[in-house]
C-alpha atoms as a PDB file:
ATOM      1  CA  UNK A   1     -13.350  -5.579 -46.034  1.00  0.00           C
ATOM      2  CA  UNK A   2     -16.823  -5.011 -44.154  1.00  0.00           C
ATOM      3  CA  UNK A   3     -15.694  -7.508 -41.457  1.00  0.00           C
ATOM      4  CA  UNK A   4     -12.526  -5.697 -41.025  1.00  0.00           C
ATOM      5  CA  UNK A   5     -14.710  -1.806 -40.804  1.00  0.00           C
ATOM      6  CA  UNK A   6     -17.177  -4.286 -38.522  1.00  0.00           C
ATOM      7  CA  UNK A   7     -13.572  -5.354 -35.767  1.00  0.00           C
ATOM      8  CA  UNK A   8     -12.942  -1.987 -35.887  1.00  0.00           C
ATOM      9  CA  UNK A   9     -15.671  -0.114 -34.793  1.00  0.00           C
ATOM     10  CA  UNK A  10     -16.635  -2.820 -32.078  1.00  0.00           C
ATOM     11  CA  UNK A  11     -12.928  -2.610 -30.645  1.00  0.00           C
ATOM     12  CA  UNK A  12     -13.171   1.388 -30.912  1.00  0.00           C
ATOM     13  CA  UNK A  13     -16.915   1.050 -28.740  1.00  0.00           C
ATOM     14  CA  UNK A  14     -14.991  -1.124 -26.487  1.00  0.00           C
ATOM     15  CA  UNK A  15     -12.414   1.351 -25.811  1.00  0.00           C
ATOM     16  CA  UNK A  16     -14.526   4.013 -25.283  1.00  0.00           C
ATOM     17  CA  UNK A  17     -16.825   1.684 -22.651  1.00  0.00           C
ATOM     18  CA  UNK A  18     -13.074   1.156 -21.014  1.00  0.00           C
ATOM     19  CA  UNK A  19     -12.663   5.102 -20.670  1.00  0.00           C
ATOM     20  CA  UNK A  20     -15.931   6.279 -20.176  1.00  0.00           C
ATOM     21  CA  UNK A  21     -16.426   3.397 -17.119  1.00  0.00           C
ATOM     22  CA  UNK A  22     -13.335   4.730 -15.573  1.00  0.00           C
ATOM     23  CA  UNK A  23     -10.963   1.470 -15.845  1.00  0.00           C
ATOM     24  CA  UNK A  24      -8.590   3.077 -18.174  1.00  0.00           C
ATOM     25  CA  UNK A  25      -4.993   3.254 -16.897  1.00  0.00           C
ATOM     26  CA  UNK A  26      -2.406   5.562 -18.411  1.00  0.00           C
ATOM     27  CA  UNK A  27       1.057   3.795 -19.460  1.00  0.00           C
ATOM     28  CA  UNK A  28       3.865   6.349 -18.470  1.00  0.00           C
ATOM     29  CA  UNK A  29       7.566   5.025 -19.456  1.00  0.00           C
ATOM     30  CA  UNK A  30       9.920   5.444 -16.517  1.00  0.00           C
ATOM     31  CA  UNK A  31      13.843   4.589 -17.451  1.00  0.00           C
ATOM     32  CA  UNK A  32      12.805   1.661 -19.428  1.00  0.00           C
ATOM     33  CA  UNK A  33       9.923   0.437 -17.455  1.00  0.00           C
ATOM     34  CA  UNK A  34       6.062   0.856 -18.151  1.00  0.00           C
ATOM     35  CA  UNK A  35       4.685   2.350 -15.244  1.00  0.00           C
ATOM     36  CA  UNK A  36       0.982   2.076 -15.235  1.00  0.00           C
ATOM     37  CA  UNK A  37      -1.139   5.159 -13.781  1.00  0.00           C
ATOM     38  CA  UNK A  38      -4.517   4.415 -12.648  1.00  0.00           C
ATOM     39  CA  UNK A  39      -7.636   6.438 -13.761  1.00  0.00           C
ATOM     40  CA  UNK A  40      -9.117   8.673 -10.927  1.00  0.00           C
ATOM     41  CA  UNK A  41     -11.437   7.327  -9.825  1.00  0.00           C
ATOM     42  CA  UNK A  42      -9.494   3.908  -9.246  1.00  0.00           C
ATOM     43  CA  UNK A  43      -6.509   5.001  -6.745  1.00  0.00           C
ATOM     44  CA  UNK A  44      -5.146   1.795  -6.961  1.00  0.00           C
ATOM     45  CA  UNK A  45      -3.202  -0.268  -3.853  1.00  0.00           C
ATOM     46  CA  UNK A  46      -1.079   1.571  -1.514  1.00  0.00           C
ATOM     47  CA  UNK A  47       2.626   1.973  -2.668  1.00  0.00           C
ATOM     48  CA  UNK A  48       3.819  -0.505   0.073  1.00  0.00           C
ATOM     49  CA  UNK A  49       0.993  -3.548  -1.007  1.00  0.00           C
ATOM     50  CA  UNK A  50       2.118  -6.571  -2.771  1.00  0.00           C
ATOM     51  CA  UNK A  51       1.536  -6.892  -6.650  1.00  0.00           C
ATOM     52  CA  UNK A  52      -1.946  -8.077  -7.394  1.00  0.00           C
ATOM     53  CA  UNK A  53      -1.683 -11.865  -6.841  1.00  0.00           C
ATOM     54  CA  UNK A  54       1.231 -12.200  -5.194  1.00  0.00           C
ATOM     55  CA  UNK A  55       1.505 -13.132  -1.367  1.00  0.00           C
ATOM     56  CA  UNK A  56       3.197 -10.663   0.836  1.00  0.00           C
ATOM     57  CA  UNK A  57       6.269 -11.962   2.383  1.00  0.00           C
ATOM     58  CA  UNK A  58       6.090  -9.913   5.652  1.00  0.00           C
ATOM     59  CA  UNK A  59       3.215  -8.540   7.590  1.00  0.00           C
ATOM     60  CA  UNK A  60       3.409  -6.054   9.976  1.00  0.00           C
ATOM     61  CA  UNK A  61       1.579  -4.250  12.887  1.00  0.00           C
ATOM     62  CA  UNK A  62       2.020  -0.434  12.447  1.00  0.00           C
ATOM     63  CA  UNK A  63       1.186   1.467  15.718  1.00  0.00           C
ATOM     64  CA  UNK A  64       0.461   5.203  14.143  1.00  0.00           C
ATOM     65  CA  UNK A  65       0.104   6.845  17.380  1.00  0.00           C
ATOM     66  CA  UNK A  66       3.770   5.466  18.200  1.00  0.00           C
ATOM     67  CA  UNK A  67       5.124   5.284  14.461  1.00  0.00           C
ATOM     68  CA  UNK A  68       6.267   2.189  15.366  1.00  0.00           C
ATOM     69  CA  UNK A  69       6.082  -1.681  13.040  1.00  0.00           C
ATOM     70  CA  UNK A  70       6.320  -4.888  14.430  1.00  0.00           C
ATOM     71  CA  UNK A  71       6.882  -7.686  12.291  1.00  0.00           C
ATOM     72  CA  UNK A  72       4.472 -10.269  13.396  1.00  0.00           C
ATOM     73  CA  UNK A  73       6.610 -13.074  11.386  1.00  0.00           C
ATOM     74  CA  UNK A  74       9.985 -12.511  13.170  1.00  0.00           C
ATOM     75  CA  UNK A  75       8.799 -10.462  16.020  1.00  0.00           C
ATOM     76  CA  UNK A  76      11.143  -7.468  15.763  1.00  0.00           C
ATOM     77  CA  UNK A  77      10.090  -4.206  16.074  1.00  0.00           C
ATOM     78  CA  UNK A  78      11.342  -0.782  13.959  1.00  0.00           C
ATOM     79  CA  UNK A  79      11.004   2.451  15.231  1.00  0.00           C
ATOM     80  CA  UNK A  80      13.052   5.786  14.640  1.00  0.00           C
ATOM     81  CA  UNK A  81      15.406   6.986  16.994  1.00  0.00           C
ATOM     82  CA  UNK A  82      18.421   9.370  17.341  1.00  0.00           C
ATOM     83  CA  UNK A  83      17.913   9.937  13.377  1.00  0.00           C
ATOM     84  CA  UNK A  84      18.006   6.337  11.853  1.00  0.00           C
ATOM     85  CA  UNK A  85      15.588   3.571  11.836  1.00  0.00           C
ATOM     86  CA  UNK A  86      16.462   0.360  13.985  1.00  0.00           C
ATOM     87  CA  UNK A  87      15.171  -2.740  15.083  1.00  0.00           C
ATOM     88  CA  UNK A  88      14.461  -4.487  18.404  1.00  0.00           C
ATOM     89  CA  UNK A  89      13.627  -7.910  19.591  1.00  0.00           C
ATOM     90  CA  UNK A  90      11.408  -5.938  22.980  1.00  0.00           C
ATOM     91  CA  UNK A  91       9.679  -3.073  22.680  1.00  0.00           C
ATOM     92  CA  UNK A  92      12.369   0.351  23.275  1.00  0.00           C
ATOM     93  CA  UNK A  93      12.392   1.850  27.036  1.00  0.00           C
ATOM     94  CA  UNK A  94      10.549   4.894  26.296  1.00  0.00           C
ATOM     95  CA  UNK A  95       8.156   3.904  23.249  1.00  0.00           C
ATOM     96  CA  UNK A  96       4.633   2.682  24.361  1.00  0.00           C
ATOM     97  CA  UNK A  97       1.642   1.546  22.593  1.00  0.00           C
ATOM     98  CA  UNK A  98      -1.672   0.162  22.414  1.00  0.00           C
ATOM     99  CA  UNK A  99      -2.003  -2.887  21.581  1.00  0.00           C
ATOM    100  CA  UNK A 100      -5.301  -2.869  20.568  1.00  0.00           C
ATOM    101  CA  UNK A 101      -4.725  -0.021  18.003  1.00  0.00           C
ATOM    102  CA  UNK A 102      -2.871  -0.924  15.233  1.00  0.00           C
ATOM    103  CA  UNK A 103      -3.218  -1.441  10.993  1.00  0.00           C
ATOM    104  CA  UNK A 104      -1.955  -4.589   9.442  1.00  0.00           C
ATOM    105  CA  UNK A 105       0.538  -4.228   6.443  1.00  0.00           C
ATOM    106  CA  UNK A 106       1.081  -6.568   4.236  1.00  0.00           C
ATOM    107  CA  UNK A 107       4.180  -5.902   2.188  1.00  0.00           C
ATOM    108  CA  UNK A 108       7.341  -7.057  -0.195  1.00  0.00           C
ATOM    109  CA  UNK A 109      10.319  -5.608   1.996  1.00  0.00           C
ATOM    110  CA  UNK A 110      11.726  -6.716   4.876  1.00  0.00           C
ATOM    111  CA  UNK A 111      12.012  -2.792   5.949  1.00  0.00           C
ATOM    112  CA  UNK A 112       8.487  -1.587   6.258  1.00  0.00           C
ATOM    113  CA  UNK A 113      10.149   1.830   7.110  1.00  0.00           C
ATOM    114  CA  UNK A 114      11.080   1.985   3.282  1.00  0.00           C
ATOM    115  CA  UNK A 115       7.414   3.057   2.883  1.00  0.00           C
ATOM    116  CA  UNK A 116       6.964   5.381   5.981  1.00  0.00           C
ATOM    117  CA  UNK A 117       5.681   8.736   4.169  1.00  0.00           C
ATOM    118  CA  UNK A 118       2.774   6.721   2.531  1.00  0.00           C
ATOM    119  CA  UNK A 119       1.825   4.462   5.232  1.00  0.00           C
ATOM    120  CA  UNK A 120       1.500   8.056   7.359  1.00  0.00           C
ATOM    121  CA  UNK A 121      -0.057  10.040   4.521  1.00  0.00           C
ATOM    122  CA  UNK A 122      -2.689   6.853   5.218  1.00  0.00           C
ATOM    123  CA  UNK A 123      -2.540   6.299   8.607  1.00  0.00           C
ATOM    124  CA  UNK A 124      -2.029   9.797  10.536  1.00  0.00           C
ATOM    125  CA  UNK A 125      -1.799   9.628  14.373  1.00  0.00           C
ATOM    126  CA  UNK A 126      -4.376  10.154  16.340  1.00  0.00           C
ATOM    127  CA  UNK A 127      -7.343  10.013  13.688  1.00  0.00           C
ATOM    128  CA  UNK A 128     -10.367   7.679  13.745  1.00  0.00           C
ATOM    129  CA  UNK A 129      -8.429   5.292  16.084  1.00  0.00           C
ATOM    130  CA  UNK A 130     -11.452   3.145  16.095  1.00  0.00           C
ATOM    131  CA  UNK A 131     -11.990   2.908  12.857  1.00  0.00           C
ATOM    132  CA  UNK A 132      -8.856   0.603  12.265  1.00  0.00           C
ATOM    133  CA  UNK A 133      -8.611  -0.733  15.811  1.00  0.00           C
ATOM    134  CA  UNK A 134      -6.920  -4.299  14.996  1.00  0.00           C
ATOM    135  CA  UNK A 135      -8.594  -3.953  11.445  1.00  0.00           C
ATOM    136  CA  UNK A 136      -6.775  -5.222   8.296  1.00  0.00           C
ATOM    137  CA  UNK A 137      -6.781  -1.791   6.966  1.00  0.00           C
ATOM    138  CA  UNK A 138      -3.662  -1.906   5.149  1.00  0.00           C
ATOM    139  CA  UNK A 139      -4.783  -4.594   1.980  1.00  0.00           C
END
């Protein structure tokens, strides 16, 4: 019986270590899958990142100032026009960039538009275009 009071208590001052050093992650049930909801002050990977130890199967170059991907893998660029994303083999008449400026993505789908909101919500044009000039930002 003591040893039992003794698992307890260390397992409840381990849990409370967890919360208290901020690695606690809320489970939240979505349809019938566990989605896990990181603490705070751990925001977790970007939406469009692979799942921790997995290798992404595509990685692009996003141009922010031109909202435009290229997949470095198959070499075919997406970019929105006349109200649908499509894809290119050359860079579209009209669309320029600098190739110098751009975030690598790493990520799952083999539509990196599928994750356009969030990659903008991280990467807005025309801010601290140094900062991630040709940098692997996007890990």
């Amino acid at each position: 019986m003591k040893s039992r009071l003794t698992l307890v208590v260390a397992l409840g001052v381990i849990a409370l270590l967890i919360i208290i050093s901020g690695c606690y992650r809320e489970t939240v049930i979505v349809g019938d899958h566990p989605v896990y909801v990181p603490a705070p002050s751990d925001p977790g990977p970007p939406p469009w990142a692979p799942a921790h130890g997995r290798r992404a199967k595509y990685c692009y170059h996003y141009y922010p100032a031109s909202y435009l991907y290229l997949d470095t893998g198959r070499a075919i660029y997406f970019y929105y026009s006349g109200g649908d994303w499509r894809a290119s083999v050359s860079l579209p008449v009209g669309i320029s960039i600098n190739r110098g400026e751009y975030v690598v993505l790493e990520m799952e789908t083999d539509r990196p538009y599928q994750y356009h909101s969030d990659v903008v919500r991280h990467y807005p044009p025309g801010q601290a275009k140094k900062a991630y000039k040709g940098k692997d930002k996007g890990k």
